[in-house]
PDB file of N, CA and C in Angstrom:
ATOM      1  N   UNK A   1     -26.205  -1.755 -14.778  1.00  0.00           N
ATOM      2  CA  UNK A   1     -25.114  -0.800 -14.790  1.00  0.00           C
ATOM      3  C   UNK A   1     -24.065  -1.163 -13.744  1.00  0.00           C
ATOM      4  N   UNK A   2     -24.556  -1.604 -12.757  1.00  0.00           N
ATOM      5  CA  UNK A   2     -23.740  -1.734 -11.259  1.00  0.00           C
ATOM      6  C   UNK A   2     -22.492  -2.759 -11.927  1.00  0.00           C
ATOM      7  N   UNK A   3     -23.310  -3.748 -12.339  1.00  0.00           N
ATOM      8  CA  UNK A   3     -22.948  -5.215 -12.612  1.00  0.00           C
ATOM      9  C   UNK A   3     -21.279  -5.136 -13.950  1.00  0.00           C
ATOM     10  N   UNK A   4     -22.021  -4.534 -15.083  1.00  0.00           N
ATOM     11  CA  UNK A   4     -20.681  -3.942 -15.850  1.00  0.00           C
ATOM     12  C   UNK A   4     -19.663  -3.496 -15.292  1.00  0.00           C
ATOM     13  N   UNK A   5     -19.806  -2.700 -14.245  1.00  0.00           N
ATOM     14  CA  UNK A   5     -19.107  -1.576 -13.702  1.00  0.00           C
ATOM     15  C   UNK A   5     -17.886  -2.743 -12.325  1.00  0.00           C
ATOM     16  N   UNK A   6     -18.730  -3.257 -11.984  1.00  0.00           N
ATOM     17  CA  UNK A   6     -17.773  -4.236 -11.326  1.00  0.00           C
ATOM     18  C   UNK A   6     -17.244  -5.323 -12.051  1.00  0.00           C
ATOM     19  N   UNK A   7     -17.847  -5.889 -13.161  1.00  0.00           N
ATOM     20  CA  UNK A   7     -17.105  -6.861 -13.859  1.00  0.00           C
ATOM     21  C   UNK A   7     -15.785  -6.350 -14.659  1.00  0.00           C
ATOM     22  N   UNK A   8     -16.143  -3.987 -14.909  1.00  0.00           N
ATOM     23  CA  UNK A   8     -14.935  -3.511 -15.811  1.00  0.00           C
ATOM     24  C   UNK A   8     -13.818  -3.686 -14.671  1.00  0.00           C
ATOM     25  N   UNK A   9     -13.970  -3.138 -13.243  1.00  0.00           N
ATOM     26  CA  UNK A   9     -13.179  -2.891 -12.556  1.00  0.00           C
ATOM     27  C   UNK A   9     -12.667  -4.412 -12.075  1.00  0.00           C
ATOM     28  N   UNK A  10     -13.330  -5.512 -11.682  1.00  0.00           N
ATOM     29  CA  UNK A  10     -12.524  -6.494 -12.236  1.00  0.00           C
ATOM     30  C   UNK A  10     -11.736  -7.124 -13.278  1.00  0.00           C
ATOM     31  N   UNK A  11     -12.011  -6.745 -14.350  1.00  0.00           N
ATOM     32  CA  UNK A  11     -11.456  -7.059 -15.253  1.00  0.00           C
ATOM     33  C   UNK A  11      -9.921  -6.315 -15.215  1.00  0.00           C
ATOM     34  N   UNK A  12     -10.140  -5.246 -14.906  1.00  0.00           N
ATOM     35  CA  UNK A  12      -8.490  -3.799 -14.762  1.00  0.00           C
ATOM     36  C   UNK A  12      -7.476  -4.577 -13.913  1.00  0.00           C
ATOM     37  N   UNK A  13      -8.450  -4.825 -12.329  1.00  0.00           N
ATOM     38  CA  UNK A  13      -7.851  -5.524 -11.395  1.00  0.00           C
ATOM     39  C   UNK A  13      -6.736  -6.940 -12.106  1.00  0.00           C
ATOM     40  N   UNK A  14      -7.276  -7.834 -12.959  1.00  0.00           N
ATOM     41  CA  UNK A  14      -6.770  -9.144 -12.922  1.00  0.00           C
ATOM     42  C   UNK A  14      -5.714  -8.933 -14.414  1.00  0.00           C
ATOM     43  N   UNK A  15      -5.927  -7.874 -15.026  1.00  0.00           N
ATOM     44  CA  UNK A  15      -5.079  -7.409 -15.938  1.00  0.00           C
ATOM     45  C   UNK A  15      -4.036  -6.611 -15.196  1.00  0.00           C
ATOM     46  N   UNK A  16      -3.871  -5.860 -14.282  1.00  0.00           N
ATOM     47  CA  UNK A  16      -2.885  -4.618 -13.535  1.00  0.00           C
ATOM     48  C   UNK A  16      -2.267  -6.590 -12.749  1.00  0.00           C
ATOM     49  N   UNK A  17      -2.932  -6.970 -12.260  1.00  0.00           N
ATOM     50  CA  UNK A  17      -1.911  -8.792 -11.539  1.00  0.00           C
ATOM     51  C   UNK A  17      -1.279  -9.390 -12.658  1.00  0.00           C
ATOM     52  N   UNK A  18      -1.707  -9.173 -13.850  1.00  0.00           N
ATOM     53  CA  UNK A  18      -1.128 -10.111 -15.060  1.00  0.00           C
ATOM     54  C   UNK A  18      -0.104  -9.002 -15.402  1.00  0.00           C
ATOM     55  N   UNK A  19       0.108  -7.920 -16.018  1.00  0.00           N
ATOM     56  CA  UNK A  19       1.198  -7.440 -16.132  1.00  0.00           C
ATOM     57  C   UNK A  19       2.189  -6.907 -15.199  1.00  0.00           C
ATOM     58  N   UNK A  20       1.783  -7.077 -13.939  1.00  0.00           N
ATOM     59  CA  UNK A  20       2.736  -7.419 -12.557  1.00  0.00           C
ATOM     60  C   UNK A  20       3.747  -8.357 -12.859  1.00  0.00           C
ATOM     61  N   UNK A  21       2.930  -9.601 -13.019  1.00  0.00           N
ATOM     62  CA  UNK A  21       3.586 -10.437 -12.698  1.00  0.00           C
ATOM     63  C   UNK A  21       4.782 -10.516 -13.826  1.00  0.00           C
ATOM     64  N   UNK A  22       4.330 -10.308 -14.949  1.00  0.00           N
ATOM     65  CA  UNK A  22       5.086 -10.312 -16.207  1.00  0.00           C
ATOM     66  C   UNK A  22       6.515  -9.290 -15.606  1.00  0.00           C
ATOM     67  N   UNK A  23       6.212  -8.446 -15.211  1.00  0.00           N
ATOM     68  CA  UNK A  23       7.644  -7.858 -14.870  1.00  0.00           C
ATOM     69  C   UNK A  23       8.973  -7.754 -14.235  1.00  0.00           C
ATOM     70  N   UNK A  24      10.046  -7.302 -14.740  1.00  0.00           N
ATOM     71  CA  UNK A  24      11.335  -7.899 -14.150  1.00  0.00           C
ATOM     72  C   UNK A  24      11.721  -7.511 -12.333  1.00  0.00           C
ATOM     73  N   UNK A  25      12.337  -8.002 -11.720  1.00  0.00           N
ATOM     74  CA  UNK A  25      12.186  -7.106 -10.406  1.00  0.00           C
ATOM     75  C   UNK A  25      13.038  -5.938 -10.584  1.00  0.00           C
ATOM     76  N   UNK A  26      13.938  -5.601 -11.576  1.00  0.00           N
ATOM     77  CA  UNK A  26      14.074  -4.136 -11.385  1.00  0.00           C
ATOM     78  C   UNK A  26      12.666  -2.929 -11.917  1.00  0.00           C
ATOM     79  N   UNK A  27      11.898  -3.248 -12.754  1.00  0.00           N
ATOM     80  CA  UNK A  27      10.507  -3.208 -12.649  1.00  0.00           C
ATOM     81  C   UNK A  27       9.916  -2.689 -11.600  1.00  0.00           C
ATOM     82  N   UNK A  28       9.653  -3.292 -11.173  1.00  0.00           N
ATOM     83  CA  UNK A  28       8.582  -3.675  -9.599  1.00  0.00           C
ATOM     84  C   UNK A  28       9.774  -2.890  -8.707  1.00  0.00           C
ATOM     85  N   UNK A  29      10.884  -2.771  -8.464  1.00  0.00           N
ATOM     86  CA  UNK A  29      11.428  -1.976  -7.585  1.00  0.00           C
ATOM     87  C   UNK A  29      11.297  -0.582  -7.977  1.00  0.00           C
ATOM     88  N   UNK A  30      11.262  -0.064  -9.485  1.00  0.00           N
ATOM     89  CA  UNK A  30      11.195   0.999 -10.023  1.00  0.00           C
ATOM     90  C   UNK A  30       9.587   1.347  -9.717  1.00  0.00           C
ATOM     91  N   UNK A  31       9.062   1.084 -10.091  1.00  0.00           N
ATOM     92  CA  UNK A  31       7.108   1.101  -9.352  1.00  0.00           C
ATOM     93  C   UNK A  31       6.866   1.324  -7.861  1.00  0.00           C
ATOM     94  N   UNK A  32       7.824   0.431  -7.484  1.00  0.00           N
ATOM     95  CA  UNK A  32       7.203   0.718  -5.703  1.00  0.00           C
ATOM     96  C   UNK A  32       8.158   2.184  -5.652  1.00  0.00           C
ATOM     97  N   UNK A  33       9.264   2.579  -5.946  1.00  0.00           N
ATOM     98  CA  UNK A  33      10.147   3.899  -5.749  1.00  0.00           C
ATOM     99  C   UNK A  33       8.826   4.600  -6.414  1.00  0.00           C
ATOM    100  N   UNK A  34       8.388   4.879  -7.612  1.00  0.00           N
ATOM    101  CA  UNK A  34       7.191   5.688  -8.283  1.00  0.00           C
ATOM    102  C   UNK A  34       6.109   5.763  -7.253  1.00  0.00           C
ATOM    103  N   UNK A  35       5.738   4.759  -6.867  1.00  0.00           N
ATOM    104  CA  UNK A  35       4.637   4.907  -5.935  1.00  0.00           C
ATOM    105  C   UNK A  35       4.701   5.209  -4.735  1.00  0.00           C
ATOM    106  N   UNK A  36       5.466   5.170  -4.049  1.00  0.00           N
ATOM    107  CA  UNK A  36       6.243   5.682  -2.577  1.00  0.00           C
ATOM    108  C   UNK A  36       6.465   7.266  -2.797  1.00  0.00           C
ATOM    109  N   UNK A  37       6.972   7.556  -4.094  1.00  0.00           N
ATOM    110  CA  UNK A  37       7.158   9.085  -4.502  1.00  0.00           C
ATOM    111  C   UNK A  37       6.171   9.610  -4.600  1.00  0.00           C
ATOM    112  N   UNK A  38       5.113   9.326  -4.815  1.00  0.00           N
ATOM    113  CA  UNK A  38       3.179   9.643  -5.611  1.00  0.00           C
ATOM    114  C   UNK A  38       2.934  10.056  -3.847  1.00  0.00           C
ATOM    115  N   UNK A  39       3.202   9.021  -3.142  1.00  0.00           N
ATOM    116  CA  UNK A  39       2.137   8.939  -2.112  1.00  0.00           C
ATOM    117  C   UNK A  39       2.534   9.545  -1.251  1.00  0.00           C
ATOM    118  N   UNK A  40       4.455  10.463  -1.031  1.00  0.00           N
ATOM    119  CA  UNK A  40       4.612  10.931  -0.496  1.00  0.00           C
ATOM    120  C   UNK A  40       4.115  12.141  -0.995  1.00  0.00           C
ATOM    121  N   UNK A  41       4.480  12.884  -2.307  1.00  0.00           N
ATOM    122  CA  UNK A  41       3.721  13.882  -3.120  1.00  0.00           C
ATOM    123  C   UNK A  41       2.269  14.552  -2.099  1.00  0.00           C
ATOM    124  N   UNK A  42       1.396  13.198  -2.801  1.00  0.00           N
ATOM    125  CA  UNK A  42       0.014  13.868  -2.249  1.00  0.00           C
ATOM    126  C   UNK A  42      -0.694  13.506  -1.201  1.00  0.00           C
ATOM    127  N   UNK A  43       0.125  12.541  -0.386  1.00  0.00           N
ATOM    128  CA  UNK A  43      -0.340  12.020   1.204  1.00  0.00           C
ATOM    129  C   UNK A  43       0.653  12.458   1.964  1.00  0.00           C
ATOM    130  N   UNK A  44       1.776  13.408   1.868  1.00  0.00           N
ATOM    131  CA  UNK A  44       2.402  13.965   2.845  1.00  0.00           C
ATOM    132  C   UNK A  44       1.969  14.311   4.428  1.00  0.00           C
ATOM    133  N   UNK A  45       0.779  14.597   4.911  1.00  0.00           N
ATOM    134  CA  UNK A  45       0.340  14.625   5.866  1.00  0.00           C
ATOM    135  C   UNK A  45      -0.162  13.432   6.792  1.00  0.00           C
ATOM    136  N   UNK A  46      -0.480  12.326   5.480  1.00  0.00           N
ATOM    137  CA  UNK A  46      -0.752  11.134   5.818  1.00  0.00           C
ATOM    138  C   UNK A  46       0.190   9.884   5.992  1.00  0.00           C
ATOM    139  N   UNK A  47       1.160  10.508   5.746  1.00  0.00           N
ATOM    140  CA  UNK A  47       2.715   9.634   5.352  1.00  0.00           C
ATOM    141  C   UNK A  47       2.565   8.280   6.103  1.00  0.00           C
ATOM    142  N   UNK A  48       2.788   8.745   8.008  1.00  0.00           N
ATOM    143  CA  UNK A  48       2.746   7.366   8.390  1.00  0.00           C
ATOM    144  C   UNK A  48       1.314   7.346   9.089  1.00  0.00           C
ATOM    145  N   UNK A  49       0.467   7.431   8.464  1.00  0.00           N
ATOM    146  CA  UNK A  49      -0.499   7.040   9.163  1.00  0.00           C
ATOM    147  C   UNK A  49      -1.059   5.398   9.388  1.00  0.00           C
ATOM    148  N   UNK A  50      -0.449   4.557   9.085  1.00  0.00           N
ATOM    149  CA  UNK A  50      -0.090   3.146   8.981  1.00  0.00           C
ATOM    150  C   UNK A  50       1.055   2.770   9.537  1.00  0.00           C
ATOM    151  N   UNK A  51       1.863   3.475   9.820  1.00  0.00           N
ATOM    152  CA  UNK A  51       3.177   3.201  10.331  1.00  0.00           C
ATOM    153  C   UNK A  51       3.759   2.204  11.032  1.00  0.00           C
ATOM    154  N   UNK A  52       5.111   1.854  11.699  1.00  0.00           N
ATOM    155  CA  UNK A  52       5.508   0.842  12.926  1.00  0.00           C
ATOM    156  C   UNK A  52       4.965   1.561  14.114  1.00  0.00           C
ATOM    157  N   UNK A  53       4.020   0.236  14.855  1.00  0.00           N
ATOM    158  CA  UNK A  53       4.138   0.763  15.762  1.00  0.00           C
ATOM    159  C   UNK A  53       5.033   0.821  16.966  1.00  0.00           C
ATOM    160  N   UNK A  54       5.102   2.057  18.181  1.00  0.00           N
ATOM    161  CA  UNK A  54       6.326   2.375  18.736  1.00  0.00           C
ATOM    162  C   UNK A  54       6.000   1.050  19.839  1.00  0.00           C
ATOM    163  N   UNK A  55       7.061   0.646  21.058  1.00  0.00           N
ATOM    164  CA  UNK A  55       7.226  -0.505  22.015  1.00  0.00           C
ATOM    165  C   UNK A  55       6.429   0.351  23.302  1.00  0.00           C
ATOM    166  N   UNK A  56       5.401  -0.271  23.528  1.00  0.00           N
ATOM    167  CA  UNK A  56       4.674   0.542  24.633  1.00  0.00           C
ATOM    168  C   UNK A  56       5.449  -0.066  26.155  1.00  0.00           C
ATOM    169  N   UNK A  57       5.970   0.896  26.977  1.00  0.00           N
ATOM    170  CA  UNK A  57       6.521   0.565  28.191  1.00  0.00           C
ATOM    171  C   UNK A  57       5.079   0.877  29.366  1.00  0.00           C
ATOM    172  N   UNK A  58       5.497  -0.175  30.333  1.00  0.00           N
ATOM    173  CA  UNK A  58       4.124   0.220  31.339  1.00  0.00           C
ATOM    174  C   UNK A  58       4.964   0.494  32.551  1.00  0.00           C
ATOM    175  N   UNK A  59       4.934   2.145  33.006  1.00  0.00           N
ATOM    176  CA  UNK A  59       5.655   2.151  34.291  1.00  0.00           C
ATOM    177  C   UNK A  59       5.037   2.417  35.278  1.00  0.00           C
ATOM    178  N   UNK A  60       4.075   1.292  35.368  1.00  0.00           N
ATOM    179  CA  UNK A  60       3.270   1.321  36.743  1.00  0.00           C
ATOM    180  C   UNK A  60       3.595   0.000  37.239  1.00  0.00           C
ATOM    181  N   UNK A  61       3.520  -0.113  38.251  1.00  0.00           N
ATOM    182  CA  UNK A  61       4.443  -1.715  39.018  1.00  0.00           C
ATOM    183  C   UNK A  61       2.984  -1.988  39.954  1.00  0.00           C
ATOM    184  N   UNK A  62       2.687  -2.971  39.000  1.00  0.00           N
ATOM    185  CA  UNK A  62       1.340  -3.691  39.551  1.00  0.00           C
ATOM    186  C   UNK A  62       1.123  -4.012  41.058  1.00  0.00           C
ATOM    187  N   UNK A  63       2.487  -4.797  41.185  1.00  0.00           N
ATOM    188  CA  UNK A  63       2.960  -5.518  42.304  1.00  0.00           C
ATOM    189  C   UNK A  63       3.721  -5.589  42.792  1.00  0.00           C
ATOM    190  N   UNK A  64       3.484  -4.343  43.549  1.00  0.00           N
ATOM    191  CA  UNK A  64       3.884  -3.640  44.897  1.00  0.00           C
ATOM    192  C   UNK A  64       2.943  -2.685  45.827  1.00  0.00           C
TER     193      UNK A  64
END
């Protein structure tokens, strides 16, 4: 059972890369806008939890 079950979900995987690739880049810009919209939707709380991180300043003066 295990074994099907990872060969289906591979199989989705290398089909969802094959019709990727097939697509135009206004496509793929329209998808990442869809998916950026999805994930703000229902990860709103989680938004940047991956984010940039900020420039850490150290204001302690070692040496002195």
């Amino acid at each position: 059972m295990q074994k099907k079950l990872l060969g289906l979900i591979l199989a989705a995987a290398a089909y969802g890369i094959y019709r990727y690739t097939k697509m135009t880049p206004e496509q793929k810009a329209e998808l990442k806008r869809r998916g950026g919209d999805f994930l703000d939707k229902n990860l709103g709380s989680f938004n940047n939890l991956f984010g940039e991180r900020s420039a850490v300043t150290d204001t302690t003066n070692k040496f002195s």
